[in-house]
Protein backbone atom coordinates (compact mmCIF):
# COMPACT_ATOMS: atom_id res chain seq x y z
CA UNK A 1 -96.09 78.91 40.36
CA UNK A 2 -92.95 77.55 39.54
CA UNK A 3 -90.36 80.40 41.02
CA UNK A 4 -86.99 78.77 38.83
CA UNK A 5 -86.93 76.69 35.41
CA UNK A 6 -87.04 73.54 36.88
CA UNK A 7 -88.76 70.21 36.21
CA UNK A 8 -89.07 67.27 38.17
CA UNK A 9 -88.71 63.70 37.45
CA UNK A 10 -90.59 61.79 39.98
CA UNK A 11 -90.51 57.31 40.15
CA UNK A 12 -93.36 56.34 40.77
CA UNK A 13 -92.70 52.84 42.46
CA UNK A 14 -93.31 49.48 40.66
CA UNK A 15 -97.07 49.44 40.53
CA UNK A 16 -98.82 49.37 44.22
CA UNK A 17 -99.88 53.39 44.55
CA UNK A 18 -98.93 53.01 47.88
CA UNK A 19 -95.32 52.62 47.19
CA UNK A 20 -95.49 55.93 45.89
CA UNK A 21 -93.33 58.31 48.12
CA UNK A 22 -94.75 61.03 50.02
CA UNK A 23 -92.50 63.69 47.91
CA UNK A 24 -93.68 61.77 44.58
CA UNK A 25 -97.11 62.17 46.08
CA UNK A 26 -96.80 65.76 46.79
CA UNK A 27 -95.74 66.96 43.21
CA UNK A 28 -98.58 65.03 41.42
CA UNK A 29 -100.41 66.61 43.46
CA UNK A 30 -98.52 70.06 42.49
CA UNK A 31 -98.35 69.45 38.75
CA UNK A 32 -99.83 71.87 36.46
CA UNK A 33 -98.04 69.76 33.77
CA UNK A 34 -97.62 65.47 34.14
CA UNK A 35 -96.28 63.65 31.67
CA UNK A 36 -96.44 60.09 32.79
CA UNK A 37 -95.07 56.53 31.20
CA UNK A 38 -98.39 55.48 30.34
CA UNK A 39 -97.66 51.99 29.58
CA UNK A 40 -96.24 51.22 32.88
CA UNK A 41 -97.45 53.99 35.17
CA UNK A 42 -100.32 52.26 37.47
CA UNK A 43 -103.38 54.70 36.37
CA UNK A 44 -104.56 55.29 40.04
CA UNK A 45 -101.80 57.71 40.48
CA UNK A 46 -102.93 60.00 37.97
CA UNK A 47 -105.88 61.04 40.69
CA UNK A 48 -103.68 62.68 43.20
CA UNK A 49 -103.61 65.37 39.87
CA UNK A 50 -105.14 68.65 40.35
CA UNK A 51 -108.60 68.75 38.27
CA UNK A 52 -107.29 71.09 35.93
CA UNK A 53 -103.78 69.28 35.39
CA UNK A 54 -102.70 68.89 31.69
CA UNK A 55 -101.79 65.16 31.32
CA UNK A 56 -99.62 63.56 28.65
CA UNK A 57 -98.94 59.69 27.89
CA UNK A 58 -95.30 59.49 26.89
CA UNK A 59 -96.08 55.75 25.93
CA UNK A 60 -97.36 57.15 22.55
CA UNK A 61 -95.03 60.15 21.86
CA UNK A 62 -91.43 60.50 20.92
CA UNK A 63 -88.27 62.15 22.68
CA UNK A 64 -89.46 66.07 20.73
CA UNK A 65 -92.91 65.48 21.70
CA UNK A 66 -91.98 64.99 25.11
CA UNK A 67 -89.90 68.04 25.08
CA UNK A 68 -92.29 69.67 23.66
CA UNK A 69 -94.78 68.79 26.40
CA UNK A 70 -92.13 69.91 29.10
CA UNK A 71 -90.54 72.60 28.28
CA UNK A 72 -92.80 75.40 27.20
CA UNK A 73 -94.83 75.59 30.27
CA UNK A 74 -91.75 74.97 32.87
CA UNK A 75 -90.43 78.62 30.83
CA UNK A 76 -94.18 79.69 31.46
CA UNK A 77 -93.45 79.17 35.21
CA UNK A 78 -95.61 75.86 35.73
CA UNK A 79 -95.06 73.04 37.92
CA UNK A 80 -93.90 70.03 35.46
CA UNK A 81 -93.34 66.40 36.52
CA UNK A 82 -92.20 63.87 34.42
CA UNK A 83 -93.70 60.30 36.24
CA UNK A 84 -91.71 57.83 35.68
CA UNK A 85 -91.79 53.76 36.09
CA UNK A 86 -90.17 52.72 39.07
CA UNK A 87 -86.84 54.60 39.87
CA UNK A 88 -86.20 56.88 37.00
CA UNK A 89 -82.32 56.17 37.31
CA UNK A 90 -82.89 52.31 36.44
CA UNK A 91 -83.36 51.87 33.17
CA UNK A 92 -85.34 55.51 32.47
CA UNK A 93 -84.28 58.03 29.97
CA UNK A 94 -82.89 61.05 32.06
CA UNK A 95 -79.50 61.47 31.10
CA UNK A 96 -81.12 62.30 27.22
CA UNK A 97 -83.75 64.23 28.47
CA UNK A 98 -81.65 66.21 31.10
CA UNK A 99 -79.28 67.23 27.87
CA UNK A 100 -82.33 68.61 26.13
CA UNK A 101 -83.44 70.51 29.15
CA UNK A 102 -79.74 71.92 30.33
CA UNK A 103 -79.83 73.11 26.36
CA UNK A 104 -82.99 74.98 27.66
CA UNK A 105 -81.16 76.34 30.91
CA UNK A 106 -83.82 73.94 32.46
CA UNK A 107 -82.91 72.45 35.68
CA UNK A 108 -83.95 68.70 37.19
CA UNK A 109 -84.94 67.28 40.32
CA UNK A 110 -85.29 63.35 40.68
CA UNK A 111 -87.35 62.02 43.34
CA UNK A 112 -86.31 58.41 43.54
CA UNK A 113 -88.80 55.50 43.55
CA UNK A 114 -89.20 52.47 44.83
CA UNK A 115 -87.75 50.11 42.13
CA UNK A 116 -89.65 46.73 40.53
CA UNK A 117 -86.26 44.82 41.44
CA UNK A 118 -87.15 45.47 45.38
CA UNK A 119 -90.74 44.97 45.15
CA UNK A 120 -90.02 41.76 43.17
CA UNK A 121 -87.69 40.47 45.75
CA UNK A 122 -90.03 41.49 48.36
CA UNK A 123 -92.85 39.22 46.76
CA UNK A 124 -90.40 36.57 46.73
CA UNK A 125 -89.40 36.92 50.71
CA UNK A 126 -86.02 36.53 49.09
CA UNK A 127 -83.17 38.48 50.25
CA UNK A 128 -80.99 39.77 47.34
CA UNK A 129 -78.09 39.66 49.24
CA UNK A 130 -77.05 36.58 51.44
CA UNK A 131 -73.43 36.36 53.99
CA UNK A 132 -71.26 33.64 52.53
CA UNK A 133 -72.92 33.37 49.92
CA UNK A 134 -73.75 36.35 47.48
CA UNK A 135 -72.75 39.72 48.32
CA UNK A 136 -73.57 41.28 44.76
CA UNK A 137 -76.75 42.21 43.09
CA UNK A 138 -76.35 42.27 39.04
CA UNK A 139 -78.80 44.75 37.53
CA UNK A 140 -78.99 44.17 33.77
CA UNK A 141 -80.60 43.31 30.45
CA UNK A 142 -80.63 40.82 27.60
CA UNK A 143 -79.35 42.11 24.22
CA UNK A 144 -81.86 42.60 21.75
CA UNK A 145 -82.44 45.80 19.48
CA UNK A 146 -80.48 47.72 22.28
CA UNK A 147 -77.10 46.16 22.17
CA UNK A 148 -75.11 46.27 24.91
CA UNK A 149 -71.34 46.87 25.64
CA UNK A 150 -68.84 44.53 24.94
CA UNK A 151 -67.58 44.00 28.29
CA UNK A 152 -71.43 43.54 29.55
CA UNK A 153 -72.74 40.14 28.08
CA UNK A 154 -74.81 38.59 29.91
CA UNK A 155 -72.66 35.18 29.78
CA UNK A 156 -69.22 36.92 31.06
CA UNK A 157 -71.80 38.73 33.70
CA UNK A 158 -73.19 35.31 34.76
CA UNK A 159 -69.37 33.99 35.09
CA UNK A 160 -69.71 36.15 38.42
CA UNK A 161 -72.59 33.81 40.30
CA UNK A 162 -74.26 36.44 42.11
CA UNK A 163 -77.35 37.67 42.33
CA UNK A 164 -78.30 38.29 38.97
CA UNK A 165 -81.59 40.14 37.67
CA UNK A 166 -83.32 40.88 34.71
CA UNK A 167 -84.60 43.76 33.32
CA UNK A 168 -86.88 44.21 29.72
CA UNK A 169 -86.38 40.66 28.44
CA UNK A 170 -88.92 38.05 28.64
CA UNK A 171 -89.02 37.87 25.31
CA UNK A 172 -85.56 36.77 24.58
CA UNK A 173 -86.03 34.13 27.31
CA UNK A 174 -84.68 31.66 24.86
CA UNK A 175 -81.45 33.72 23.99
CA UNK A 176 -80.88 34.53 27.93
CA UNK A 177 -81.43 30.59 28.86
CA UNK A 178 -79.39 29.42 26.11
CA UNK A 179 -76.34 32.52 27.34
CA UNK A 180 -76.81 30.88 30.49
CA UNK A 181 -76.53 27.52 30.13
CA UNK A 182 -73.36 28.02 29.22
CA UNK A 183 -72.38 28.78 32.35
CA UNK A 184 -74.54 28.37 34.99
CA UNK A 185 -75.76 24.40 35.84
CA UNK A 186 -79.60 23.59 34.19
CA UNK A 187 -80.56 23.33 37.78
CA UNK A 188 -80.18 26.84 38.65
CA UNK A 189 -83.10 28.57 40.56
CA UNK A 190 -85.08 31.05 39.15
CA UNK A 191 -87.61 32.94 39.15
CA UNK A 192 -89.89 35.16 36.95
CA UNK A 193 -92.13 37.84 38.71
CA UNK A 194 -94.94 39.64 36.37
CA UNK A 195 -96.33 42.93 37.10
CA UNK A 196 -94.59 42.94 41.00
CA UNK A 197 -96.56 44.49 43.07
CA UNK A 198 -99.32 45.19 41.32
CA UNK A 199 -103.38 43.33 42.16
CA UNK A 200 -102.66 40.99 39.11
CA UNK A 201 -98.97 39.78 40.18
CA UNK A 202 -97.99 36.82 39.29
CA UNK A 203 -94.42 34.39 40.36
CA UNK A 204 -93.39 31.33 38.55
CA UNK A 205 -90.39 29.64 40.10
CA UNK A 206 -88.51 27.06 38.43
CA UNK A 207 -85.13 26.27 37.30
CA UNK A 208 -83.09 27.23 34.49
CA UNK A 209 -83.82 24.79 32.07
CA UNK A 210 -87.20 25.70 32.44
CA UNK A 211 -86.95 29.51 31.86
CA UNK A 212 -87.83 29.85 27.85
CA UNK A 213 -90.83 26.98 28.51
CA UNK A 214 -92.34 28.86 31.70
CA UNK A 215 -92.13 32.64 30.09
CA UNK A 216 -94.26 30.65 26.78
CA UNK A 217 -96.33 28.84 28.75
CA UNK A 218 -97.72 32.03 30.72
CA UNK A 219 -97.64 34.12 27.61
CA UNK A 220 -95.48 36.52 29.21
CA UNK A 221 -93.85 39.28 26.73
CA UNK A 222 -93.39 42.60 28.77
CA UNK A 223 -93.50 43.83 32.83
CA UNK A 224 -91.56 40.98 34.20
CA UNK A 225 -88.36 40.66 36.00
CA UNK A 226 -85.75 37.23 35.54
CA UNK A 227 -84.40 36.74 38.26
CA UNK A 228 -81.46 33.91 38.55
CA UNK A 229 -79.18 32.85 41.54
CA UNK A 230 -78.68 30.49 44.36
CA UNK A 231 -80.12 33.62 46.69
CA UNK A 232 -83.63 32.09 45.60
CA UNK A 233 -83.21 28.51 47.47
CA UNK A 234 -80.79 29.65 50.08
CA UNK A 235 -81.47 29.13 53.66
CA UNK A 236 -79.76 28.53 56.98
CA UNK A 237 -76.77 31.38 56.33
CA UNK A 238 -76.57 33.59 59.21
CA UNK A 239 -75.12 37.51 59.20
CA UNK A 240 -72.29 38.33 61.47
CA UNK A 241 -73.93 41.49 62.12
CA UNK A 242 -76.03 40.04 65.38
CA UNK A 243 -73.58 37.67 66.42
CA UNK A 244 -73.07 37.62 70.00
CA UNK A 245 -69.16 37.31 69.60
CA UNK A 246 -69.09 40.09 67.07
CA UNK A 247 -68.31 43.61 67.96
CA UNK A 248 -69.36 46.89 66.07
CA UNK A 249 -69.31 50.28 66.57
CA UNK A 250 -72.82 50.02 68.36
CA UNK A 251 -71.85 46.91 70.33
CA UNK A 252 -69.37 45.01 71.89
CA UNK A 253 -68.77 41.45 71.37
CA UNK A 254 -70.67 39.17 74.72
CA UNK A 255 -69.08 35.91 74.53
């Protein structure tokens, strides 16, 4: 039973089931209530559910719905969990939902997740962050429906030449290529990674010219990440960090 109105919002990782975290795994497992983002959500996880578990695909409801499916039994004293894609504080809807349930003296708990941004990278073998020569990791989207704020476009973001990455918008790869054109050279390196993570992954590499052609070509419309910088090409840059003639706190400089 569920001692205090409280309901937790759990990431469940990018897609592999075993980049679910043991906490994430161990309120599934506790739910007497899931409500999961079906269209993202890999299936599999929903079997670590108890038999009896009342399950609910957000992917077809709307923000009362979901209330509804939260709130009533978390006041009834049941364990809820609301699964979400990834890291529900990247791109997730907690702050709205965590209004509706403070109006309901209902508390949260987030249990991070692994996010698709890391897995992507990780199927890349391509470090996000490289000494001398990117030190910042962009984390954004391409305006479409959802506009975004005037000091966030992704041109005066690009002006920046970091490591930039792509959320939600393979299909306004032609907007984003054309944005970034305008400021980054046609031979930047890119890369697009579908579904990281999951059996069915997929990477296409290219360049930035090539960005609208390659999403087209593959058919590609949803569950991809962009990803744009020299980070993707870069080799031979070395971190001060194990430098023999560099001292830290752990160690002191040897020659």
């Amino acid at each position: 039973m569920n001692q205090e109105r409280k309901i937790y919002f759990v990431g469940a990782g990018p897609g592999d089931p075993k980049l679910l975290t043991i906490k994430g795994k161990e309120l599934i497992e506790r739910a007497d209530v899931l409500v999961y983002a079906g269209s993202l959500v890999n299936p599999s996880l929903l079997e670590y559910a108890k038999k009896d578990c009342v399950l609910h695909d957000s992917a077809k409801m709307n923000l009362e719905e979901i209330r509804q499916a939260l709130v009533p039994p978390c006041k009834e004293g049941k364990c809820v969990v609301r699964l979400a894609s990834g890291d529900p504080m990247i791109f997730g809807a907690v702050e709205e939902m965590s209004d509706l349930l403070q109006e309901e003296e209902i508390t949260v708990e987030i249990v991070p997740g692994v996010s698709s941004f890391t897995a992507a990278a990780s199927a890349l073998q391509a470090s996000l962050t490289i000494p001398d020569l990117t030190q910042t990791v962009i984390l954004t989207r391409a305006e479409g429906r959802t506009k975004m704020p005037p000091k966030e476009k992704l041109e005066d973001l690009a002006k920046h030449e970091s490591t930039l990455i792509l959320f939600l918008s393979a299909v306004l790869a032609k907007s984003v290529q054309e944005k970034l054109l305008a400021v980054y050279p046609a031979d930047t390196p890119i890369a697009i990674v579908y579904k990281a993570s999951w059996p069915d992954q997929k990477i296409f590499r290219g360049t930035l010219s090539q960005l609208d052609s390659m999403i087209r070509r593959e058919k590609i419309t949803m569950t991809a990440l962009i990803m744009i910088g020299k980070f993707l090409t870069a080799h031979g840059y070395k971190s001060r960090l194990y430098d023999a003639g560099f001292s830290h706190a752990f160690r002191r400089a040897s020659v």
